[in-house]
C-alpha atoms as a PDB file:
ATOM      1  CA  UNK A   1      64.928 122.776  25.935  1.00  0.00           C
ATOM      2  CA  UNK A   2      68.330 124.018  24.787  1.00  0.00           C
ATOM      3  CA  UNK A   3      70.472 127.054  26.135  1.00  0.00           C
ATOM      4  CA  UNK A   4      70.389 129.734  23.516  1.00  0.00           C
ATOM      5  CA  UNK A   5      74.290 130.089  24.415  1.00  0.00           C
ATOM      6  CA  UNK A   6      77.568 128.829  26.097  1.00  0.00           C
ATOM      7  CA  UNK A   7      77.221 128.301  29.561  1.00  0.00           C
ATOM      8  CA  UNK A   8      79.265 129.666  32.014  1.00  0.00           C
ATOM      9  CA  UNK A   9      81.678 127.965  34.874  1.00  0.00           C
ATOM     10  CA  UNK A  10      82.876 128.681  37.983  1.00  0.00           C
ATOM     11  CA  UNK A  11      82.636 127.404  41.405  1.00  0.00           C
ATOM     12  CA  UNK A  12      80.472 128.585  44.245  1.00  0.00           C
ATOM     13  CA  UNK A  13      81.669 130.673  46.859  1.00  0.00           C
ATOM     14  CA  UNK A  14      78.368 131.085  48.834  1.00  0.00           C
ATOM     15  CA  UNK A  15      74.583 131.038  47.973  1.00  0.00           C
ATOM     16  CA  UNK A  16      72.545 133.630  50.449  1.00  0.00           C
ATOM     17  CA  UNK A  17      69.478 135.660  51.239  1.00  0.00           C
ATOM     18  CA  UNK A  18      67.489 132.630  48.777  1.00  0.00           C
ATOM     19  CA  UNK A  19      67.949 134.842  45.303  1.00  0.00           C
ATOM     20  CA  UNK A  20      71.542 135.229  45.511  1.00  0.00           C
ATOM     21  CA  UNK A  21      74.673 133.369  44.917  1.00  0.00           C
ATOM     22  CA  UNK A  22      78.530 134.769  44.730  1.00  0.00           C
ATOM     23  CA  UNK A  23      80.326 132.196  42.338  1.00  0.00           C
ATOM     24  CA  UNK A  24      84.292 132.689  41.405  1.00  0.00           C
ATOM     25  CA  UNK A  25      84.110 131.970  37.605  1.00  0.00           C
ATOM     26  CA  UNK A  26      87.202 130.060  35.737  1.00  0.00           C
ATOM     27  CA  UNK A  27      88.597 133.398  34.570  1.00  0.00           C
ATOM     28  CA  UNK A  28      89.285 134.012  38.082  1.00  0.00           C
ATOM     29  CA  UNK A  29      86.171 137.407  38.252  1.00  0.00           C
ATOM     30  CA  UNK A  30      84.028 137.161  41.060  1.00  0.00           C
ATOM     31  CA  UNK A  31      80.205 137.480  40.227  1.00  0.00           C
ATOM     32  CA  UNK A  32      76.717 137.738  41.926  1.00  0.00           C
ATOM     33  CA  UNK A  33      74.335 135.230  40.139  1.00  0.00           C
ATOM     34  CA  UNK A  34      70.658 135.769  40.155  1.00  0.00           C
ATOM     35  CA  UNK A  35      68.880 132.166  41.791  1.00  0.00           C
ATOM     36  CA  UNK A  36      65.824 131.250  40.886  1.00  0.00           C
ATOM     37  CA  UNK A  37      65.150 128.676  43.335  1.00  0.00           C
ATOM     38  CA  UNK A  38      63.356 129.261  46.534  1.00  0.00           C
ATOM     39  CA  UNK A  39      64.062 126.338  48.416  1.00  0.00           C
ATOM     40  CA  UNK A  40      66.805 125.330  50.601  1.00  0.00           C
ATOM     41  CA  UNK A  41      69.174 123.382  47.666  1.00  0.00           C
ATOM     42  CA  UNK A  42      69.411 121.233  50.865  1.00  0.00           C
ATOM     43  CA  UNK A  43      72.744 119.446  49.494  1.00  0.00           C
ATOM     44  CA  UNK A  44      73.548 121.274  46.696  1.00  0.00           C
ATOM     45  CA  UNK A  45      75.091 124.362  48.253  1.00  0.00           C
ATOM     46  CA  UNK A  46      78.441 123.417  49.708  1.00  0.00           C
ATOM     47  CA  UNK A  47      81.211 125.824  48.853  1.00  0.00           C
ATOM     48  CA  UNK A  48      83.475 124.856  45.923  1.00  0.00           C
ATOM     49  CA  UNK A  49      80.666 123.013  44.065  1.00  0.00           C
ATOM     50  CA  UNK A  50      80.961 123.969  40.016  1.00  0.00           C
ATOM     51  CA  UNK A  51      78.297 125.946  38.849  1.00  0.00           C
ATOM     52  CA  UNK A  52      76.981 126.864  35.140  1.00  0.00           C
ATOM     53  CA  UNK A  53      76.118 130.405  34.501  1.00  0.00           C
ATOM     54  CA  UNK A  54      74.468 132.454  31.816  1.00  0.00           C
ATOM     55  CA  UNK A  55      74.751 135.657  31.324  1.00  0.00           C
ATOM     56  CA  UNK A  56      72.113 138.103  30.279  1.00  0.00           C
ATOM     57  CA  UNK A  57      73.326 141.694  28.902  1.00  0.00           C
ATOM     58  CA  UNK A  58      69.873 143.635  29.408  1.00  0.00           C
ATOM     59  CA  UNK A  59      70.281 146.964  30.689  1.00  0.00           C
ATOM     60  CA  UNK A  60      66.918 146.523  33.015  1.00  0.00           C
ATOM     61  CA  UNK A  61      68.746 143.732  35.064  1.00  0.00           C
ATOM     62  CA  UNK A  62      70.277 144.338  37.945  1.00  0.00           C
ATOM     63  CA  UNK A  63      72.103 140.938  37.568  1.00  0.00           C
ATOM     64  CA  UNK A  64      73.583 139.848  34.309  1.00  0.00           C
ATOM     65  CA  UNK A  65      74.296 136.330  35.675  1.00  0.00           C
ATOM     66  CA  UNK A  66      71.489 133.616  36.008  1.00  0.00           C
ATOM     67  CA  UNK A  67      72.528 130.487  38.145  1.00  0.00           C
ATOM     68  CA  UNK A  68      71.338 127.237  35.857  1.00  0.00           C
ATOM     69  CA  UNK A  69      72.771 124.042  36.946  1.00  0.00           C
ATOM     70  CA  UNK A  70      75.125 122.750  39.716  1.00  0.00           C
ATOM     71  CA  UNK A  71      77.839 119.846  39.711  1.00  0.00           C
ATOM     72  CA  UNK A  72      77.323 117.485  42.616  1.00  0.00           C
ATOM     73  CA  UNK A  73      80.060 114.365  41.972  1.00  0.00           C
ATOM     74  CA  UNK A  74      79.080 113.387  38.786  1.00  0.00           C
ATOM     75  CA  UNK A  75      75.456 114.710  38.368  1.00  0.00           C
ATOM     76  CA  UNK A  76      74.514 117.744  37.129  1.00  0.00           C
ATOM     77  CA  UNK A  77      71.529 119.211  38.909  1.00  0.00           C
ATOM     78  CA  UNK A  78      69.498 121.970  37.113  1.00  0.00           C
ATOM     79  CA  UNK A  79      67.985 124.660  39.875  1.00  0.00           C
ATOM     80  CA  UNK A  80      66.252 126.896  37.967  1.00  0.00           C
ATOM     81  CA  UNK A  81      62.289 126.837  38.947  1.00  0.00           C
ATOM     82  CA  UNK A  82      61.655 128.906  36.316  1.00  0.00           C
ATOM     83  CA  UNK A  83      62.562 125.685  33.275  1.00  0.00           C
ATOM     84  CA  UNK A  84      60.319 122.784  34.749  1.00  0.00           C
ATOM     85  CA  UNK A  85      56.840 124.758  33.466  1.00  0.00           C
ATOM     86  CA  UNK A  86      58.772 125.414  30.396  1.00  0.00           C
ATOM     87  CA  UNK A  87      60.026 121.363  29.664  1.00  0.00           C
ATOM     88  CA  UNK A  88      56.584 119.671  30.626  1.00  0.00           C
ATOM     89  CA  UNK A  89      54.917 122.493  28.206  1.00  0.00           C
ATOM     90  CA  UNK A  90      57.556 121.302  25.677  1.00  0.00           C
ATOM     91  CA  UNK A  91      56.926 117.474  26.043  1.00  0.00           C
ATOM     92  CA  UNK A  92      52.572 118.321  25.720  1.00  0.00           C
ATOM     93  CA  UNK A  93      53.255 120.041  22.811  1.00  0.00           C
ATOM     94  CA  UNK A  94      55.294 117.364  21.252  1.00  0.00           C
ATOM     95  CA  UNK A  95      52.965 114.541  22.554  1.00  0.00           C
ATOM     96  CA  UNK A  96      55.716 112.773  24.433  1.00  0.00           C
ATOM     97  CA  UNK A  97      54.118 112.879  27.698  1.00  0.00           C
ATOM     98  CA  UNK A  98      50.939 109.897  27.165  1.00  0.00           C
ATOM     99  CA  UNK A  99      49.869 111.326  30.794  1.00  0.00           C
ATOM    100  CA  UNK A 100      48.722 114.504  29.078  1.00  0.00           C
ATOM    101  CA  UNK A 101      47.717 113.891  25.740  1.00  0.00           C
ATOM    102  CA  UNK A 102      45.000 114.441  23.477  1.00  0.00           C
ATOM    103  CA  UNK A 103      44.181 118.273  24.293  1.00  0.00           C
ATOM    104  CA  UNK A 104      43.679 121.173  21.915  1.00  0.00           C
ATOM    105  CA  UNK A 105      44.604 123.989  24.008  1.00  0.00           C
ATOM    106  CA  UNK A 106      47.378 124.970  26.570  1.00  0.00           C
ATOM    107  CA  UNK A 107      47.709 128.214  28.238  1.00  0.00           C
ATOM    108  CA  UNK A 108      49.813 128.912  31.231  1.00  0.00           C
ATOM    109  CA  UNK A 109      49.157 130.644  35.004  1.00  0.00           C
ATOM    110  CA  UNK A 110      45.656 130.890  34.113  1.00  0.00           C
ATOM    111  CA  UNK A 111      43.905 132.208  37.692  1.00  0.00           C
ATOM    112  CA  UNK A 112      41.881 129.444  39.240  1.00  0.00           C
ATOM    113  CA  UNK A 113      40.528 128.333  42.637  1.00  0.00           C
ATOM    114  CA  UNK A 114      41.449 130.957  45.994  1.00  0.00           C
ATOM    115  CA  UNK A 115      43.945 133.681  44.532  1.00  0.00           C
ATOM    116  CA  UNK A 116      46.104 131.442  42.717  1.00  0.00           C
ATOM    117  CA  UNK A 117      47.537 130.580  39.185  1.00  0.00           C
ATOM    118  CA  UNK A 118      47.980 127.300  37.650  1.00  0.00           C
ATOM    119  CA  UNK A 119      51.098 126.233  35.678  1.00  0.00           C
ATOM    120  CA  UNK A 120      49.258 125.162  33.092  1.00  0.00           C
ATOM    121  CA  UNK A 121      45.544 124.805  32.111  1.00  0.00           C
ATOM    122  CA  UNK A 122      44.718 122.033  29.159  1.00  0.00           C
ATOM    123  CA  UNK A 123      41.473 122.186  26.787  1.00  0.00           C
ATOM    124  CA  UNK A 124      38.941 120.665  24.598  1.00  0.00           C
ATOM    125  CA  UNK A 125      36.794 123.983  24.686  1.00  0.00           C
ATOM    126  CA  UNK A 126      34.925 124.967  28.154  1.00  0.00           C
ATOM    127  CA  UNK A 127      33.890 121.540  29.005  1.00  0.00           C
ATOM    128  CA  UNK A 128      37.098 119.544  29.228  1.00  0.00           C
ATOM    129  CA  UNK A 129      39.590 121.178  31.342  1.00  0.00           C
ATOM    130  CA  UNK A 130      43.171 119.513  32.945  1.00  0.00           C
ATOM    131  CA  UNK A 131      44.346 121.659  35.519  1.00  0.00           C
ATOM    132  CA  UNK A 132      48.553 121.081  35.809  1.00  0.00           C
ATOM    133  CA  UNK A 133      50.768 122.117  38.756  1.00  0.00           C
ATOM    134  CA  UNK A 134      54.091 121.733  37.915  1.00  0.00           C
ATOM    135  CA  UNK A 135      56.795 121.450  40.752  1.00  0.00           C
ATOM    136  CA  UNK A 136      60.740 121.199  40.394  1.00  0.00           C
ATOM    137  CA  UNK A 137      62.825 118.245  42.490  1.00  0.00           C
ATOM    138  CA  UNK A 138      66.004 118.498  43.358  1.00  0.00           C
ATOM    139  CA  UNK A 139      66.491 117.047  46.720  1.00  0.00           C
ATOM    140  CA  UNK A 140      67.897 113.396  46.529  1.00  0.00           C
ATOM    141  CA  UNK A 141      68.531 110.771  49.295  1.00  0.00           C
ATOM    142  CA  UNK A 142      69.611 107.206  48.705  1.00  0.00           C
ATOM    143  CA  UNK A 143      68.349 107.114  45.272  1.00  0.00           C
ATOM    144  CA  UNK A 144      65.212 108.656  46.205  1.00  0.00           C
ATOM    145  CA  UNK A 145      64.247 112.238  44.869  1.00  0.00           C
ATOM    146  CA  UNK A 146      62.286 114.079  48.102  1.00  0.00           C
ATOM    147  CA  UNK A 147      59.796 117.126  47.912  1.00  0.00           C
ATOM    148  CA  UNK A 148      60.105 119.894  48.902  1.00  0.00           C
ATOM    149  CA  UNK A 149      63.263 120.455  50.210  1.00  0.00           C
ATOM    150  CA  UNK A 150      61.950 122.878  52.687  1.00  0.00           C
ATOM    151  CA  UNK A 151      58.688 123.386  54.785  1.00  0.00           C
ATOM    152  CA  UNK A 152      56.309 124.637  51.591  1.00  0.00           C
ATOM    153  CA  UNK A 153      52.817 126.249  52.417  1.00  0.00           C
ATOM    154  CA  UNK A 154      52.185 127.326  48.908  1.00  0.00           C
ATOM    155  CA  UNK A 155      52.706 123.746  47.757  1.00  0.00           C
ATOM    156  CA  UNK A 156      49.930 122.952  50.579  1.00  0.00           C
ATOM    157  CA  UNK A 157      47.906 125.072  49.157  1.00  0.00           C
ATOM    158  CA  UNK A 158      48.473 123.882  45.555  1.00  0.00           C
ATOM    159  CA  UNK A 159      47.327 120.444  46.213  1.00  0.00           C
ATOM    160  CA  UNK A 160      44.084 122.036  48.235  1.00  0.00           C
ATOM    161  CA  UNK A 161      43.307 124.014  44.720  1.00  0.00           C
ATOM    162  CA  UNK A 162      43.737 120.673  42.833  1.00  0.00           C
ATOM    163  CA  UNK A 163      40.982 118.990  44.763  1.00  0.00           C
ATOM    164  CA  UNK A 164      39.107 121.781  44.681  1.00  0.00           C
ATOM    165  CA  UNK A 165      39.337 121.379  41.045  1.00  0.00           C
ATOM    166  CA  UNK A 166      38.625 117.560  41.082  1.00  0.00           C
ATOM    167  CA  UNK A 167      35.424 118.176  43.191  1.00  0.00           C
ATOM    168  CA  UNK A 168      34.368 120.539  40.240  1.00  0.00           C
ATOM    169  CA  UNK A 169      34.574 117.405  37.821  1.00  0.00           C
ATOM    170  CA  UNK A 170      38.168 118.929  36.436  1.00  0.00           C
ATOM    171  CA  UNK A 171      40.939 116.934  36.173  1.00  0.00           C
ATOM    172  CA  UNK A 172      43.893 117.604  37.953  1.00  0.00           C
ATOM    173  CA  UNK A 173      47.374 116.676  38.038  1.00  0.00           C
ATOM    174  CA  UNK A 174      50.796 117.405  40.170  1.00  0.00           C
ATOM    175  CA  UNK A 175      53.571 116.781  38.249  1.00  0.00           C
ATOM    176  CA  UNK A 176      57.210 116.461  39.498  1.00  0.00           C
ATOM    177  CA  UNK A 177      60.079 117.345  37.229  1.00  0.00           C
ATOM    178  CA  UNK A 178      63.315 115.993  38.928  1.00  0.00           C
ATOM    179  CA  UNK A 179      66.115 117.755  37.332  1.00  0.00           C
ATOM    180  CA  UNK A 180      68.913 114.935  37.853  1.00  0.00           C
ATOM    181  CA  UNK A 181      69.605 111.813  36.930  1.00  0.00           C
ATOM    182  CA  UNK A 182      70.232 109.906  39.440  1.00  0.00           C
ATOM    183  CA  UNK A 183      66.866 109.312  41.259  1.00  0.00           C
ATOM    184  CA  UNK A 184      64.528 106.417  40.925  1.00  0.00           C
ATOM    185  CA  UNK A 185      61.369 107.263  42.852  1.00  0.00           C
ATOM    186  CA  UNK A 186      60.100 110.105  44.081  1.00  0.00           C
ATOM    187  CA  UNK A 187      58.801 110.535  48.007  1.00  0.00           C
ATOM    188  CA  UNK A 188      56.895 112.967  49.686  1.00  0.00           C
ATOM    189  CA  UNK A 189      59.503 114.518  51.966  1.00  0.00           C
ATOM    190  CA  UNK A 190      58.190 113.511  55.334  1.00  0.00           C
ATOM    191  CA  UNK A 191      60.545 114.379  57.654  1.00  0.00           C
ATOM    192  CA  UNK A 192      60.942 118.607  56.072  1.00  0.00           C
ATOM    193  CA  UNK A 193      57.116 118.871  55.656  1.00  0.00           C
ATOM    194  CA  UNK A 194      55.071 116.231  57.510  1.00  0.00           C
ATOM    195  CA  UNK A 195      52.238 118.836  56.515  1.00  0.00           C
ATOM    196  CA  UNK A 196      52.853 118.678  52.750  1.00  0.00           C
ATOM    197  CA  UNK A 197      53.295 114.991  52.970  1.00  0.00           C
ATOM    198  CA  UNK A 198      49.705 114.789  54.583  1.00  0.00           C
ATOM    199  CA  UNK A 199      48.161 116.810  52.073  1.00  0.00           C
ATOM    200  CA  UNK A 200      49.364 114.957  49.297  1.00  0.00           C
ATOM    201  CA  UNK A 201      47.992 111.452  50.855  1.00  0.00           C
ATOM    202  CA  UNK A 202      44.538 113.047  50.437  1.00  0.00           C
ATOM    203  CA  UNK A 203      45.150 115.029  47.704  1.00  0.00           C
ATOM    204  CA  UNK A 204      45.300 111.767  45.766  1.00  0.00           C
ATOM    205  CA  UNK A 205      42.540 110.040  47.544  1.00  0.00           C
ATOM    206  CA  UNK A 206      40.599 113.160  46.245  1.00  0.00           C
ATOM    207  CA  UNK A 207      41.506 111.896  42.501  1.00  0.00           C
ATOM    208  CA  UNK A 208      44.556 114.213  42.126  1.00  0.00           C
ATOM    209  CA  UNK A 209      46.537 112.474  39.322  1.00  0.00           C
ATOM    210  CA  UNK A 210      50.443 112.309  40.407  1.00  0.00           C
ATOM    211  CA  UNK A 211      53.015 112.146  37.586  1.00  0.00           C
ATOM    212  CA  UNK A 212      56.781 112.407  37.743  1.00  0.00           C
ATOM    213  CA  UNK A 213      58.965 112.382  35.057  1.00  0.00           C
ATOM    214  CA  UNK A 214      62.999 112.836  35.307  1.00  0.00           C
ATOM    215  CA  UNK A 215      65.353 115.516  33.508  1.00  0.00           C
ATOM    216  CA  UNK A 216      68.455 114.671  31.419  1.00  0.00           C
ATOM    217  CA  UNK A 217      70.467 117.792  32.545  1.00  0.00           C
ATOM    218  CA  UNK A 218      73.454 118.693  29.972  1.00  0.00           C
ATOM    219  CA  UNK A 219      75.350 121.866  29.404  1.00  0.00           C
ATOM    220  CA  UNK A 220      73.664 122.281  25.651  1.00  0.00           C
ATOM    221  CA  UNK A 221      70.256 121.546  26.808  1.00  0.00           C
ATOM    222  CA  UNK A 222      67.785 119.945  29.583  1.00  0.00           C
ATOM    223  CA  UNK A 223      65.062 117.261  28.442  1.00  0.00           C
ATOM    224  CA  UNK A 224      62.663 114.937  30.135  1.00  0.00           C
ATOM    225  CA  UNK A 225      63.375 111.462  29.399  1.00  0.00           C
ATOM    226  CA  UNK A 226      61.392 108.808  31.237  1.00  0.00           C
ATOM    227  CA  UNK A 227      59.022 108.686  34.176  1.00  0.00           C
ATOM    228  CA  UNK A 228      59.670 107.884  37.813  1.00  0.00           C
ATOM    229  CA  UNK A 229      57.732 106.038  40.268  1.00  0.00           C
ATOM    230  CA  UNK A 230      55.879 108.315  42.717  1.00  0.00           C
ATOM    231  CA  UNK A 231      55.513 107.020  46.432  1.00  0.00           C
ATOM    232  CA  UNK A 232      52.021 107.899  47.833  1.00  0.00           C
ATOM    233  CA  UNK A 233      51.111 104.747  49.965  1.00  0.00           C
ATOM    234  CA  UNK A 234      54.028 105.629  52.739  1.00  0.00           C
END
């Protein structure tokens, strides 16, 4: 997925109330970026951190500025929630992820199960159905990439709609999109969510398939590369 234009530096001054983040761009103008990311960044937050902006000139936003990816040391970690559904519906549609080949039709938050919408729903017709929640990584600890990064009911209740699913004779898969490159499994994160990590242990006793894959994160564009391990038998 590439940037449709130039993005933006500066350096962040504070993020706050979860949506917002004041960031001191290289031209020396202060700015209020729009974050899409409802977690805690747990470690990706600390004042004076570069930042990548871009900026969006539409008279119904209230915020021109969209916060995309932050600089950690060397790594560049993309935040947005919003890109993950939009890369893994990139690699389906140009068959590079094996995990999810060999269906017709894609369509995304279709409704399904108890109030909720799935990321994406795969199709041969009525019969064959692959139901795909898609979650974004960004925690990382010793080489490890955790999820979530904060105590997460609706991710609870995600995996109880995927085994719902499963029992139905569906197929259903959680798929992690860590958007950095410097992880090499990915683990349940115990210790935030000892909940979440529970549900996930029978979520894929249930049959819920469990697929990570990392991002290459650049300033021209953000890819998925290669899969990671995913930890389920801690």
């Amino acid at each position: 997925m590439k940037f449709n234009q130039a993005l933006i530096r500066g350096t962040l001054i504070q993020r706050y109330k979860r949506f917002l983040a004041d960031v001191c761009l290289d031209s020396g103008e202060k700015v209020t970026a729009h974050t899409a990311n409802s977690g805690s960044m747990k470690g990706l937050i600390s004042p004076g951190n570069p930042v990548f902006l871009t900026f969006h000139d539409r008279p119904e936003r209230k915020l021109k500025y969209s916060w995309e990816i932050v600089q950690v040391g060397p790594t560049f970690v993309g935040i947005n929630t919003s890109l993950p559904n939009l890369l893994v519906e990139e690699g389906i549609r140009s068959e590079r992820l094996q995990e999810l080949r060999g269906y017709r039709d894609l369509r995304r938050e279709v409704k399904y199960g108890e109030n909720s919408r799935v990321d994406l729903l795969l199709s041969n017709g009525d019969r064959e159905r692959c139901y795909v929640e898609v979650k974004n990584v960004t925690l990382i600890e010793e080489g490890r990439a955790l999820f979530p990064d904060a105590v997460s009911e609706r991710g609870r209740k995600h995996l109880g709609e995927l085994v719902r699913m499963v029992r139905e004779g569906h197929r259903a898969v959680l798929f992690y999109v860590v958007q950095r490159g410097d992880a090499h499994t990915v683990y349940p994160a115990e210790a935030i969510d000892p909940e979440y990590a529970k549900a996930l242990r029978l979520a894929v006793k249930a049959g819920v398939e469990v697929v990570a894959y990392q991002a290459k994160v650049g300033l021209d564009e953000i890819v998925l590369t290669s899969p990671l391990k995913v930890e389920t038998s801690f």
